[in-house]
Protein backbone atom coordinates (compact mmCIF):
# COMPACT_ATOMS: atom_id res chain seq x y z
CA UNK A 1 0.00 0.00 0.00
CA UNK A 2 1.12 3.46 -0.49
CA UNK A 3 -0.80 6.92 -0.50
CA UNK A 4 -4.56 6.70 -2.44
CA UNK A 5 -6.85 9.46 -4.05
CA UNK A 6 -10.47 8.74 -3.19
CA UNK A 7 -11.86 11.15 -5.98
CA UNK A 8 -9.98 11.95 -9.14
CA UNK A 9 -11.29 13.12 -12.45
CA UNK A 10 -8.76 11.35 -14.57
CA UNK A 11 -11.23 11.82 -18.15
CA UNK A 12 -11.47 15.04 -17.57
CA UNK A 13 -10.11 17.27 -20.66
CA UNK A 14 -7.95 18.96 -18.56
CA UNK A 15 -5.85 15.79 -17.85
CA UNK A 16 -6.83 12.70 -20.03
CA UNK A 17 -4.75 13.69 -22.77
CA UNK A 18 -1.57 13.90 -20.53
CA UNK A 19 -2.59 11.24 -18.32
CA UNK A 20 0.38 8.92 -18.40
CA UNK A 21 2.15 12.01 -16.83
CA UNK A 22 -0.03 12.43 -14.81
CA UNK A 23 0.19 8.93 -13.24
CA UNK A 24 3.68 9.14 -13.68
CA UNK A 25 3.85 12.12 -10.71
CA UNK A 26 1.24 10.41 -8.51
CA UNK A 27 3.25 7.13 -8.86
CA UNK A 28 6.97 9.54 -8.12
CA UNK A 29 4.17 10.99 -4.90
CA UNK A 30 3.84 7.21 -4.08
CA UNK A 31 0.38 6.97 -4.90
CA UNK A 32 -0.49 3.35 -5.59
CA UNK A 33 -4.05 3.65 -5.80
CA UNK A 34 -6.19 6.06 -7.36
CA UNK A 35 -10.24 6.19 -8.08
CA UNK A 36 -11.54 7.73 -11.04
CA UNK A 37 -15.41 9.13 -10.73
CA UNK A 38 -17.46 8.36 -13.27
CA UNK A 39 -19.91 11.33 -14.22
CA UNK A 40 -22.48 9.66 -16.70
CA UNK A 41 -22.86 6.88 -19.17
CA UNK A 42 -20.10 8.58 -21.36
CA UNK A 43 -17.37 9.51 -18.85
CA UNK A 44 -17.96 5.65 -17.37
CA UNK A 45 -17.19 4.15 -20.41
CA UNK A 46 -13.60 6.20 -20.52
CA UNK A 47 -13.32 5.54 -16.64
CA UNK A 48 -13.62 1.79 -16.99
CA UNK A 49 -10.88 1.84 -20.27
CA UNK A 50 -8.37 3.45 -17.97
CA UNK A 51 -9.05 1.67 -15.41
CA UNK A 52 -8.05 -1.39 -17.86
CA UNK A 53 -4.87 0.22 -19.57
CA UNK A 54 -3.75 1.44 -16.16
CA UNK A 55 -5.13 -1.18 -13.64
CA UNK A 56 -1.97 -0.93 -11.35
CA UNK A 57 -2.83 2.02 -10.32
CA UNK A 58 -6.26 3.61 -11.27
CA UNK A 59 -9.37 1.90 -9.99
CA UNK A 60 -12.49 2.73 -11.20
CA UNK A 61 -16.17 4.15 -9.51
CA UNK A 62 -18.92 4.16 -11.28
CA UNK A 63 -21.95 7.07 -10.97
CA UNK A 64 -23.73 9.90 -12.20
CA UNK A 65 -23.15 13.44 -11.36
CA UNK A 66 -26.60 14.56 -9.40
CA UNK A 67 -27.07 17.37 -12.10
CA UNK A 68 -26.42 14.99 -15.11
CA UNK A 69 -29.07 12.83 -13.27
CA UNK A 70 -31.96 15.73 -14.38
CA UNK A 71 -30.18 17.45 -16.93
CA UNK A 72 -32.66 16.22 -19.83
CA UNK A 73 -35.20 17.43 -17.83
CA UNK A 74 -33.74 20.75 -16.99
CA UNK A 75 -32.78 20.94 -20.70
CA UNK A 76 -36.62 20.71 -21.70
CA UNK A 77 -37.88 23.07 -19.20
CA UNK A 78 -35.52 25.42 -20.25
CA UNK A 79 -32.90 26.27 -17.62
CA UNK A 80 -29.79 27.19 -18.37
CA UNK A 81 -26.00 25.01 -17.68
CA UNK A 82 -23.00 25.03 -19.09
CA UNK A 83 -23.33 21.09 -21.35
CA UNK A 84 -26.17 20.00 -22.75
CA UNK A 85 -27.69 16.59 -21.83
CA UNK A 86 -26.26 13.26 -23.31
CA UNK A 87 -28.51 11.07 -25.17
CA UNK A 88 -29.97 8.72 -21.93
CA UNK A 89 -32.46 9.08 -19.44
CA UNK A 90 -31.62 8.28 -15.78
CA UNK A 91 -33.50 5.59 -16.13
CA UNK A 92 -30.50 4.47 -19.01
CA UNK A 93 -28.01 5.78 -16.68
CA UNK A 94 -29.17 4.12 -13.27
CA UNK A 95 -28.77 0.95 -15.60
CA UNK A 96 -25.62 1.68 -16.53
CA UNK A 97 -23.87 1.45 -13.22
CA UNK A 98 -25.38 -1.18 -12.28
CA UNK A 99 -23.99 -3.01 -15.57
CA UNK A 100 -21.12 -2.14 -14.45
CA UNK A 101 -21.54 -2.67 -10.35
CA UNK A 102 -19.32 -5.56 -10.44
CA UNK A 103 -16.44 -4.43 -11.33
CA UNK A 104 -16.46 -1.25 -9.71
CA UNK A 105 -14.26 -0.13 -6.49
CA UNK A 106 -16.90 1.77 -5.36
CA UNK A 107 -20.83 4.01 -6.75
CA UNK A 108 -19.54 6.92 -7.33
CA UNK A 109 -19.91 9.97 -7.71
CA UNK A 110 -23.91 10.03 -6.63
CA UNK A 111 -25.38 12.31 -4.43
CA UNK A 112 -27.97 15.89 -4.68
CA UNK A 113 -27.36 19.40 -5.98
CA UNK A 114 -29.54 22.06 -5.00
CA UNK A 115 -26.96 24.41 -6.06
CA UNK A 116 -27.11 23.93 -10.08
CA UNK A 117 -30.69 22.09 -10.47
CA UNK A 118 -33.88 24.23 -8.84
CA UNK A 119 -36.25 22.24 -6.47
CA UNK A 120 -38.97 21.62 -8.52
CA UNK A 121 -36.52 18.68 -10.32
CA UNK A 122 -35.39 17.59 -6.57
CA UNK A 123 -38.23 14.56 -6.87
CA UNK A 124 -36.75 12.98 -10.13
CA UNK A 125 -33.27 14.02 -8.41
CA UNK A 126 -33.97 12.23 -5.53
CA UNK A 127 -35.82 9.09 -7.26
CA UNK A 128 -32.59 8.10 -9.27
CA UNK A 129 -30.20 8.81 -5.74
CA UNK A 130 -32.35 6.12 -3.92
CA UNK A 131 -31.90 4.11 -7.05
CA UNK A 132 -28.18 4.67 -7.39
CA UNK A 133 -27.63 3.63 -3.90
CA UNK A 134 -29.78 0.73 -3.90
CA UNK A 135 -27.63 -0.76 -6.36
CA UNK A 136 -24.34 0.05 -4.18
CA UNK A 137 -26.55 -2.06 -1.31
CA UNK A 138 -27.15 -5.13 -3.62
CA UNK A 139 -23.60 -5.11 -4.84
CA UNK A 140 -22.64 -4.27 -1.52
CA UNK A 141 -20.30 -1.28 -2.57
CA UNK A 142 -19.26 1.61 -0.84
CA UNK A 143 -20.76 4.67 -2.44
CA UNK A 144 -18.91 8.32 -3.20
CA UNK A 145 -20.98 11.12 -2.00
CA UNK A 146 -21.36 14.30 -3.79
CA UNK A 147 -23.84 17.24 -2.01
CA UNK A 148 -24.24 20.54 -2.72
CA UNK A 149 -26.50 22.68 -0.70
CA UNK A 150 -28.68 18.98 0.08
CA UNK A 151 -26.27 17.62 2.54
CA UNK A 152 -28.95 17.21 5.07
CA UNK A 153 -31.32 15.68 2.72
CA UNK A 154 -28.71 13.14 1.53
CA UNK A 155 -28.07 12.47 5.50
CA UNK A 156 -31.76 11.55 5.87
CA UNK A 157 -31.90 9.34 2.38
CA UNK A 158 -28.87 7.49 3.26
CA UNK A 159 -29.57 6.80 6.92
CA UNK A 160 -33.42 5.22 5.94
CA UNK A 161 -31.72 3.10 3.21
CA UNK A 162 -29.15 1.97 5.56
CA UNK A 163 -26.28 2.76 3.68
CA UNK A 164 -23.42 2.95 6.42
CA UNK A 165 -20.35 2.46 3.83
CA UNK A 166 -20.23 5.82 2.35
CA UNK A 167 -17.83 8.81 1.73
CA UNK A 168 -18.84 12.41 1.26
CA UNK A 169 -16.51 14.02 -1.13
CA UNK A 170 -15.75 17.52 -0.44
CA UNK A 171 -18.18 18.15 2.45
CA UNK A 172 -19.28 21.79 1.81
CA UNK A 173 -21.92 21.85 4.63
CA UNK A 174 -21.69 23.10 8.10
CA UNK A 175 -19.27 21.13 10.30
CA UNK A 176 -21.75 20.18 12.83
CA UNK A 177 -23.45 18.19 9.99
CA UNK A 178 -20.50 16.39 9.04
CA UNK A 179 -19.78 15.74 12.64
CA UNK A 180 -23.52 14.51 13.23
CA UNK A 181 -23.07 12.01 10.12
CA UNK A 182 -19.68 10.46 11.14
CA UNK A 183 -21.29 10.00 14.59
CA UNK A 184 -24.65 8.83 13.68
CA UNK A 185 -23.95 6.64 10.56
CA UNK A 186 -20.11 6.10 10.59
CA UNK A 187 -19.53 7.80 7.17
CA UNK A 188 -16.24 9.16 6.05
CA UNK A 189 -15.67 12.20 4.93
CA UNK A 190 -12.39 12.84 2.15
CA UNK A 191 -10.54 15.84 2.68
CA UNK A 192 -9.47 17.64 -0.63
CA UNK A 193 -5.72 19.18 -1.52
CA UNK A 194 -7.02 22.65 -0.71
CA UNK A 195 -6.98 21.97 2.91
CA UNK A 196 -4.32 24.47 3.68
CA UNK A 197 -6.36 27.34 2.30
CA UNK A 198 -9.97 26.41 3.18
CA UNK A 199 -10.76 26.54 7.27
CA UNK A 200 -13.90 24.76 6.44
CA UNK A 201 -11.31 21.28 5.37
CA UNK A 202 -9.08 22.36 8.41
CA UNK A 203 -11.62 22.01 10.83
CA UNK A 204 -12.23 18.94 9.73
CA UNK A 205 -9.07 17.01 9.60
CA UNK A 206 -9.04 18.62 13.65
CA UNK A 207 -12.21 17.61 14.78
CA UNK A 208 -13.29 14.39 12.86
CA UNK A 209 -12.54 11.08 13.86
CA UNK A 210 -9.35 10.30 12.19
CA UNK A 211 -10.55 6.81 11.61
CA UNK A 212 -13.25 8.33 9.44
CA UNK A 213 -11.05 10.20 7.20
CA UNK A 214 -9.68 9.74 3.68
CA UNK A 215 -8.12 11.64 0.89
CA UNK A 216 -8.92 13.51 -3.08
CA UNK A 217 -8.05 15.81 -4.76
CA UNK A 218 -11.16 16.05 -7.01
CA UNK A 219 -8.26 17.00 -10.14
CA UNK A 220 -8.50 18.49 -11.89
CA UNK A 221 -10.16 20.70 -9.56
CA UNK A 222 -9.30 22.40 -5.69
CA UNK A 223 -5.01 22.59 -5.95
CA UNK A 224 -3.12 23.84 -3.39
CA UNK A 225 -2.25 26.65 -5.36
CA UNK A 226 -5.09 28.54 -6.98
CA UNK A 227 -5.01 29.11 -10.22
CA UNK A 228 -3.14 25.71 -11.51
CA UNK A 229 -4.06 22.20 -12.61
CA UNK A 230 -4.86 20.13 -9.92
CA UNK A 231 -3.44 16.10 -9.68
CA UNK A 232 -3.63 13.05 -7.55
CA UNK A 233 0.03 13.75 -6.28
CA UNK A 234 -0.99 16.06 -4.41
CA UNK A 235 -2.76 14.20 -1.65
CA UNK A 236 1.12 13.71 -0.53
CA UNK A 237 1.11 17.61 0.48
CA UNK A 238 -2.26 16.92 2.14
CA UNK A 239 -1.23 14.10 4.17
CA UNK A 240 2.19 16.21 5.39
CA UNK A 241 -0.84 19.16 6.75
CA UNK A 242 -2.79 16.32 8.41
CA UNK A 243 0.26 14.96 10.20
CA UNK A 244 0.97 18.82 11.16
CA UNK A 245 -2.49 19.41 12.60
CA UNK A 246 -2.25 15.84 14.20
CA UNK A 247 0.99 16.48 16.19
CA UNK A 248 2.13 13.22 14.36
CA UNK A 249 5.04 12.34 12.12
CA UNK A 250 4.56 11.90 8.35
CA UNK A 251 4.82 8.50 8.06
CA UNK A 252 2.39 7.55 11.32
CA UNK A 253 -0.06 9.68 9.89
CA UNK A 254 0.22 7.65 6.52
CA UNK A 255 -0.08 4.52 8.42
CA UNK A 256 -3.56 6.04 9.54
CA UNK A 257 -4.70 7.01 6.51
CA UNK A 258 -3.84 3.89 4.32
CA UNK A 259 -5.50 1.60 6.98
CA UNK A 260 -8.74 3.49 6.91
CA UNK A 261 -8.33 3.32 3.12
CA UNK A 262 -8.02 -0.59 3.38
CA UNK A 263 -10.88 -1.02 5.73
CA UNK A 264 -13.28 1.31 3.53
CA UNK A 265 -12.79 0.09 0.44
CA UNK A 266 -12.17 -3.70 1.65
CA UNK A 267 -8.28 -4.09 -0.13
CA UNK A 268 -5.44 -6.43 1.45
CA UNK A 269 -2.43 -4.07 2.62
């Protein structure tokens, strides 16, 4: 085992075309594992063949991106975002991970947005979640969280179903949430390579249960250093903050982190 990234974006544009640097640096960071999110139908397909050129290193997670889930129905009603919709309902994409369930490290990324998608589409949103996670339970997965502005509702759906092997990605609600769901349910929460710079992430690597925590970067997205490119080596820098804020050495805090790595997603050290 070696240093992991929980949530990577490996198809993105921004880095599939220079991805065998890319793996290159997180493999020089000692990365030996990292989990590419799938987004949709499409971006699962290109997960699942890196995954299989690069399967020493790059496991893949299967989902759908809560605003891809009702983006054909936003796109008939109207409202404005940035991509159009791809040529599937969520019905087609619910059936697509679960194609695919088998073979996946983990149902990812699922979740709600209330930020991007406006609440009279939160019923259909919140249809194919319960869906999406139902399939994690019968393939007994663990499941990548994404929330936006819904954590609480996603707390509620996921405690009812029972799902207790789940990660929130980038936890952008209020602290005492995310210490209510690690206590409550005995979710884990992954702490991005912006930590340094956001006191939202440092407040969480002090006051979560350590045993409950795990790392991303969500590259190409939150660096270290605004303005650049972000990559899986960077959960290195991220594990060296932890390790500060922990009062621990470097390599202890490692330790930490790669165990609760091989307990969460099940993988012999």
């Amino acid at each position: 085992m070696g240093l992991f990234d929980v949530h990577a974006h490996l198809t993105h544009p921004r880095l599939l075309p220079r991805v065998a640097d890319v793996l290159s640096n997180a493999r020089t960071a000692g990365l030996t594992s990292i989990i590419s999110n799938g987004l949709n139908p499409e971006d699962n397909a290109l997960v699942a063949a890196l995954a299989a050129e690069h399967g020493d290193l790059v496991r893949p997670a299967y989902g759908l991106y809560p605003v891809d889930a009702v983006l054909p129905e936003m796109h008939t009603a109207g409202v404005d975002y940035p991509r159009a919709p791809g040529p599937w309902t969520g019905e087609d994409a619910v059936a697509d991970v679960r194609a695919r369930a088998e073979q996946a490290i983990a149902i990812g990324e699922i979740g709600l947005d209330g930020y991007w998608v406006p609440a009279a589409f939160w019923p259909r949103q919140e249809q194919l979640f319960r869906a999406l996670v139902q399939v994690a339970l019968d393939f007994d997965k663990p499941i990548i969280i994404h929330t936006r502005k819904r954590e609480r509702r996603a707390f509620e759906i996921l405690g009812e179903m029972g799902a207790r092997r789940v990660n929130w990605h980038c936890f952008g609600g209020k602290l005492k949430l995310a210490r209510e769901i690690a206590s409550e349910l005995g979710h884990h929460f992954s702490i991005p390579a912006n930590a340094r710079r956001s006191e939202s992430f440092t407040r969480m690597l002090q006051t979560l249960p350590r045993q409950q925590l795990l790392l991303e970067t969500d590259c190409p997205y939150l660096p270290p250093v605004r303005d650049t490119t972000n990559e899986p080596a960077t959960v290195k820098g991220t594990c060296a903050f932890a390790a500060e804020l922990w009062g621990e050495s470097v390599q202890s805090t490692q330790e930490q982190l790669e165990q609760t790595y091989r307990a969460f997603f099940r993988r012999d050290p």
